[in-house]
Protein backbone atom coordinates (compact mmCIF):
# COMPACT_ATOMS: atom_id res chain seq x y z
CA UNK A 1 -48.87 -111.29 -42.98
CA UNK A 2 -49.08 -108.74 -39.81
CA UNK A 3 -52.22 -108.09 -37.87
CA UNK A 4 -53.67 -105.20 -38.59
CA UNK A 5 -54.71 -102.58 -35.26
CA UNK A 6 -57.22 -100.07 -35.46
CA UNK A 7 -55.96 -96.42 -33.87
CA UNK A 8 -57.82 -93.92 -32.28
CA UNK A 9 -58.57 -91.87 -29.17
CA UNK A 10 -59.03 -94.40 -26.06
CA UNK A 11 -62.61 -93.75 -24.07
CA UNK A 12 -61.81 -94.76 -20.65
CA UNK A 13 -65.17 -95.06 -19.82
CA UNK A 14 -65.19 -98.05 -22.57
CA UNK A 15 -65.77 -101.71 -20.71
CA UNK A 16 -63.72 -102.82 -23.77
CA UNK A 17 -60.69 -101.34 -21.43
CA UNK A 18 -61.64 -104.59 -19.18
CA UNK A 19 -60.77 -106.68 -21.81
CA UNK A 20 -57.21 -108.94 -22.28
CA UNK A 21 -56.07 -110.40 -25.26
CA UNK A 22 -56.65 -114.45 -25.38
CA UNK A 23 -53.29 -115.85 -26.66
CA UNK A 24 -55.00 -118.94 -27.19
CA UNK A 25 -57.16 -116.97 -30.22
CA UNK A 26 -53.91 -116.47 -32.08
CA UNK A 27 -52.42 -118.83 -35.34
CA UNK A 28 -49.24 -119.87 -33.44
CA UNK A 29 -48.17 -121.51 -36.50
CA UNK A 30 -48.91 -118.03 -38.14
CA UNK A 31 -46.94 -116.46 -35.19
CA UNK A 32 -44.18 -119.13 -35.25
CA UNK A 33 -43.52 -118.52 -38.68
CA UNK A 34 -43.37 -114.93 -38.48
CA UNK A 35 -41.12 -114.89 -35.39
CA UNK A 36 -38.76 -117.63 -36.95
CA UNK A 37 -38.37 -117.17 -40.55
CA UNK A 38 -40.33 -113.64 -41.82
CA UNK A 39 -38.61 -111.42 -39.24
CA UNK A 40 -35.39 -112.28 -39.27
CA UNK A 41 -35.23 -112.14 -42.55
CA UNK A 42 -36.57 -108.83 -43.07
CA UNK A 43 -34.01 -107.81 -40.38
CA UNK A 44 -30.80 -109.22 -42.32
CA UNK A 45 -32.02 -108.05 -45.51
CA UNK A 46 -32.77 -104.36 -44.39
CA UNK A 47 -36.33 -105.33 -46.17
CA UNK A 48 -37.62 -104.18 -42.69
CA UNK A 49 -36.74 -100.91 -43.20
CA UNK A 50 -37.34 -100.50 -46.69
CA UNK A 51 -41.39 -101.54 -46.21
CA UNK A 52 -42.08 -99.67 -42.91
CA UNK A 53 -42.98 -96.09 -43.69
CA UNK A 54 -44.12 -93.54 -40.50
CA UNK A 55 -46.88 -91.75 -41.15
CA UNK A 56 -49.28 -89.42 -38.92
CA UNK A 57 -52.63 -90.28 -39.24
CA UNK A 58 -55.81 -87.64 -39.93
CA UNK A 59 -56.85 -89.06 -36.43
CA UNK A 60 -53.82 -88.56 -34.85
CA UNK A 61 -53.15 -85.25 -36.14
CA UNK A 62 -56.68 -84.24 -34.82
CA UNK A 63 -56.32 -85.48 -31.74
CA UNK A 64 -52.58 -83.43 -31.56
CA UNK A 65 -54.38 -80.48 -32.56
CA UNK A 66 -57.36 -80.63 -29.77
CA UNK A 67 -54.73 -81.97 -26.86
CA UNK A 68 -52.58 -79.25 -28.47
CA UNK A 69 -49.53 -79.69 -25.49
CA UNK A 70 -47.33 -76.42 -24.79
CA UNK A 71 -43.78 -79.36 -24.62
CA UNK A 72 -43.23 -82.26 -25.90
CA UNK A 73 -41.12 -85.12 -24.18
CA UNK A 74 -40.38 -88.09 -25.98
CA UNK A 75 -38.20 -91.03 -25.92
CA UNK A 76 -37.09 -93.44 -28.77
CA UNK A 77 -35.51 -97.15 -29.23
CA UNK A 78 -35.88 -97.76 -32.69
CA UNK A 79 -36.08 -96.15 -36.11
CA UNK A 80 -39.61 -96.19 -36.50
CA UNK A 81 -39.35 -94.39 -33.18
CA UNK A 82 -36.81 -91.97 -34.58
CA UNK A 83 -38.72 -90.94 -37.45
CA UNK A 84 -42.51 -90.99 -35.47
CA UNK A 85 -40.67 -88.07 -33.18
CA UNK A 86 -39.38 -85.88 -36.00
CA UNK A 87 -42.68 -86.10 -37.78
CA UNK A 88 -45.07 -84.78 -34.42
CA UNK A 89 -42.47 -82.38 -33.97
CA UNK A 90 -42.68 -81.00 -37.69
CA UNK A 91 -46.18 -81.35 -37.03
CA UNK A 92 -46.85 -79.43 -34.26
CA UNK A 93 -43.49 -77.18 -33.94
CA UNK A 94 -43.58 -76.61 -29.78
CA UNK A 95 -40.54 -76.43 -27.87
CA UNK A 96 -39.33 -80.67 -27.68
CA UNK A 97 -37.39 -82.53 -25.12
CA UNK A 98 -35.77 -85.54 -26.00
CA UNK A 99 -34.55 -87.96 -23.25
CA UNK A 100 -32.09 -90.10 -24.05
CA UNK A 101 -32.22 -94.09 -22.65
CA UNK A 102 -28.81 -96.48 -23.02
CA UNK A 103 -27.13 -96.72 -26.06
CA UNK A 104 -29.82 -98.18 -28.32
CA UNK A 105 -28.41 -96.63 -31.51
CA UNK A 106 -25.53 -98.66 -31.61
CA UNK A 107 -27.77 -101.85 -31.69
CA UNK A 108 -30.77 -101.45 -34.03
CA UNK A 109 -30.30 -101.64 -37.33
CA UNK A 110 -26.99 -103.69 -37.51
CA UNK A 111 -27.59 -106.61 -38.47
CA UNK A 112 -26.94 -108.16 -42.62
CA UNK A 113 -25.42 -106.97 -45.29
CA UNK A 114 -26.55 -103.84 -45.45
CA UNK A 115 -25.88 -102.77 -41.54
CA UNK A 116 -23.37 -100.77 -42.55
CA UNK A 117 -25.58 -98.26 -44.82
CA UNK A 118 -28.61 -98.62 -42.24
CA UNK A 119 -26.11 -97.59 -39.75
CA UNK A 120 -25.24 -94.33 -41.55
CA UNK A 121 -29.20 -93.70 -42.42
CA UNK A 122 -30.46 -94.64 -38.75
CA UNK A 123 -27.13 -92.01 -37.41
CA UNK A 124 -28.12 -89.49 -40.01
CA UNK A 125 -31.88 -89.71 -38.99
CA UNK A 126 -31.16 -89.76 -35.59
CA UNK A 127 -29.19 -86.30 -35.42
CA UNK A 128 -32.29 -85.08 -37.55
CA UNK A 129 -34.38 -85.47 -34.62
CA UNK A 130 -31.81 -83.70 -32.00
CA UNK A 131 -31.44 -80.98 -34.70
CA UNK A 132 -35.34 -80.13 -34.12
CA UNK A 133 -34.67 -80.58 -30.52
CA UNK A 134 -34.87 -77.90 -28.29
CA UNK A 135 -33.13 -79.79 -24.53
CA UNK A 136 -31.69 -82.81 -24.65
CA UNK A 137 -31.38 -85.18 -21.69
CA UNK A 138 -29.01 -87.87 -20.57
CA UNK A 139 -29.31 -90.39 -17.75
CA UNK A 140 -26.09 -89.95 -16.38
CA UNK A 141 -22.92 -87.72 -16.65
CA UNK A 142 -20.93 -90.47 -18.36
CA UNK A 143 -23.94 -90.76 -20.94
CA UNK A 144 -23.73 -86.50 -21.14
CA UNK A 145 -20.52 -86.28 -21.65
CA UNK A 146 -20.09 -89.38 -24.30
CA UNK A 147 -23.35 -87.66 -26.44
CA UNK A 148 -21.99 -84.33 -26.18
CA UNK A 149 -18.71 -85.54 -27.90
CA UNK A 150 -20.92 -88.05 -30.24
CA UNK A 151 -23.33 -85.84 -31.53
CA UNK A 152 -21.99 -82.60 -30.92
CA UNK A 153 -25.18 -80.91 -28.07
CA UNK A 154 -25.62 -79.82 -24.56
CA UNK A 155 -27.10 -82.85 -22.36
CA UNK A 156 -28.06 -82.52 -19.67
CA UNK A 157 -27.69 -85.10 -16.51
CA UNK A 158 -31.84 -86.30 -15.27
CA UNK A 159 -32.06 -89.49 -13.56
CA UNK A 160 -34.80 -91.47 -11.75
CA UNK A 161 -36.58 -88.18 -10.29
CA UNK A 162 -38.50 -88.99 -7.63
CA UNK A 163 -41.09 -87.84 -4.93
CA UNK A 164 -39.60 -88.25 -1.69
CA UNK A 165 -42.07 -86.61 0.27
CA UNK A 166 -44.18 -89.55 -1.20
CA UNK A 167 -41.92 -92.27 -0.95
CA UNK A 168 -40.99 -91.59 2.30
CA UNK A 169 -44.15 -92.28 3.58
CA UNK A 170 -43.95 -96.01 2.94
CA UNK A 171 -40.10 -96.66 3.78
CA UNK A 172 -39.18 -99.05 6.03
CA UNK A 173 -37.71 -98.72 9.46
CA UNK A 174 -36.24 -101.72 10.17
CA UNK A 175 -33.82 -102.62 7.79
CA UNK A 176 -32.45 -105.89 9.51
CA UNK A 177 -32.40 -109.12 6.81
CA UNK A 178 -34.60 -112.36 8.00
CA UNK A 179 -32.58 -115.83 7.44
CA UNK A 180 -33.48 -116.38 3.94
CA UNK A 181 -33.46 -112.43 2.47
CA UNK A 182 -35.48 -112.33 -1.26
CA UNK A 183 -33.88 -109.74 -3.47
CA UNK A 184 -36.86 -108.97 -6.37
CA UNK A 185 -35.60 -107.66 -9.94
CA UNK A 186 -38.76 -105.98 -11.37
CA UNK A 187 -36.99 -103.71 -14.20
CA UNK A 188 -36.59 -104.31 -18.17
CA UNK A 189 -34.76 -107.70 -19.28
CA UNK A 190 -33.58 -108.77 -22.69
CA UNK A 191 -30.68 -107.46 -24.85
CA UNK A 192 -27.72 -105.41 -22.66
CA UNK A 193 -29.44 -106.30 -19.24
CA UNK A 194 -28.92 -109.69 -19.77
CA UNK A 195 -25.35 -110.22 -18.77
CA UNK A 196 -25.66 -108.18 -15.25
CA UNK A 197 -28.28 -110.05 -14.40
CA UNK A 198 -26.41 -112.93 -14.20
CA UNK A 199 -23.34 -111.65 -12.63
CA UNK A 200 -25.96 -110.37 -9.55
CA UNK A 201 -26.92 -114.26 -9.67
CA UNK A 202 -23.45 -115.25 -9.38
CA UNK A 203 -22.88 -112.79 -6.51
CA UNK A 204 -26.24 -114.29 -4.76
CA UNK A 205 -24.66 -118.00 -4.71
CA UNK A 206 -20.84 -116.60 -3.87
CA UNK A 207 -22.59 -114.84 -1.04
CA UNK A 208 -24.69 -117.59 -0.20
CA UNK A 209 -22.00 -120.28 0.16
CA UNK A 210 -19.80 -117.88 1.89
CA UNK A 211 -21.52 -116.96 4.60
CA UNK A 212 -23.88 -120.02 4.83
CA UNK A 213 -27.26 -118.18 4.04
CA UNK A 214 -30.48 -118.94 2.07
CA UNK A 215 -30.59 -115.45 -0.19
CA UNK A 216 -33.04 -115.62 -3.09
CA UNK A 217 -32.69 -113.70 -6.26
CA UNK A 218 -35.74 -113.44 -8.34
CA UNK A 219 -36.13 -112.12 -11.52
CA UNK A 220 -40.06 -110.83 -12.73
CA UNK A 221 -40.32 -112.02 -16.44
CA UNK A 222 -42.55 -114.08 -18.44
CA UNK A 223 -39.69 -116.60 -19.24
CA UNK A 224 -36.75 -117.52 -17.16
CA UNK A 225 -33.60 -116.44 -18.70
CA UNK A 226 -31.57 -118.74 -20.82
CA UNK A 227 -28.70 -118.84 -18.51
CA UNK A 228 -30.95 -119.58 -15.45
């Protein structure tokens, strides 16, 4: 039922690179049934995980060998993610950094009857991959210490590193608000972002009646959010 996508190295001297996917081309009642019926029930079921193997391809595993990197520094947010990690780095064994975002663990993979022995495979899998980890990072100190007590290694605190030399060159020097002040939200949306969002919307229109002002808040998204 799923599209298939042809991998391989990316020539950026290609004028297919120019190119953007026409929506319009795609079966939206192929699409709509997918994303209303199939998934979902591949996601209760556990099916999902039962017919999704992770697998490195000949061309990928040429391409590893000719880029052949001295670290690797990966991130994950799902299983497939999970196990795509522990296979380059049993692949290539270099020294591995993995840098850990939010608490994503605790929401894939929970969802049906069977969330409670996808939990226990996804946690099992999971530690798998910090086992063949060589530094582990965390996003804050909260996050280190929580992981540290979770999953029994040494985080370590990196956050948001920056170039300020860079930066610095652009910043502004007059930091006074005009009558009706914008503040832009340009970062991810969806599932555990959702409900701060709104309180900083809430805040916007407390502050706004308060002190008689025109604030905007805008949010950059395809779709408004549900609450908007």
């Amino acid at each position: 039922m799923s599209r298939k996508y042809e991998s391989g190295p990316i020539k950026f001297n290609d004028v297919s690179k120019n190119k953007v996917v026409d929506e319009s081309t795609k079966s939206k009642s192929r699409v709509g049934f997918l994303n209303r019926y199939m998934n979902p029930f591949l996601q209760y079921t556990g099916l999902v995980h039962f017919i999704t193997k992770t697998i490195l391809s000949q061309k990928f595993r040429n391409w590893l060998d000719a880029y052949n990197p001295d670290v690797v520094y990966a991130q994950c947010s799902s299983r497939n993610s999970i196990l795509f990690c522990i296979a380059v780095q049993n692949y290539l064994k270099k020294p591995f950094i993995f840098h850990m975002m939010d608490d994503w663990p605790s929401l894939i993979g929970v969802k049906g009857f069977m969330k409670g022995y996808w939990q226990r495979k996804i946690d099992s899998e999971f530690k798998t991959l910090l086992d063949v980890t060589n530094v582990h990072l965390g996003i804050c100190d909260y996050m280190r210490e929580a992981y540290q007590k979770r999953y029994g290694k040494d985080f370590t605190t990196f956050h948001n590193p920056i170039d300020i030399e860079f930066w610095q060159q652009g910043q502004k020097q007059n930091y006074d608000l005009n009558k009706t002040p914008t503040i832009l939200y340009a970062g991810r949306i969806g599932l555990g972002i959702d409900s701060a969002l709104k309180s900083i919307a809430d805040a916007v229109k407390n502050v706004n009646k308060e002190l008689n002002i025109a604030m905007k808040f805008l949010i950059q998204a395809q779709a408004a959010p549900t609450w908007n």
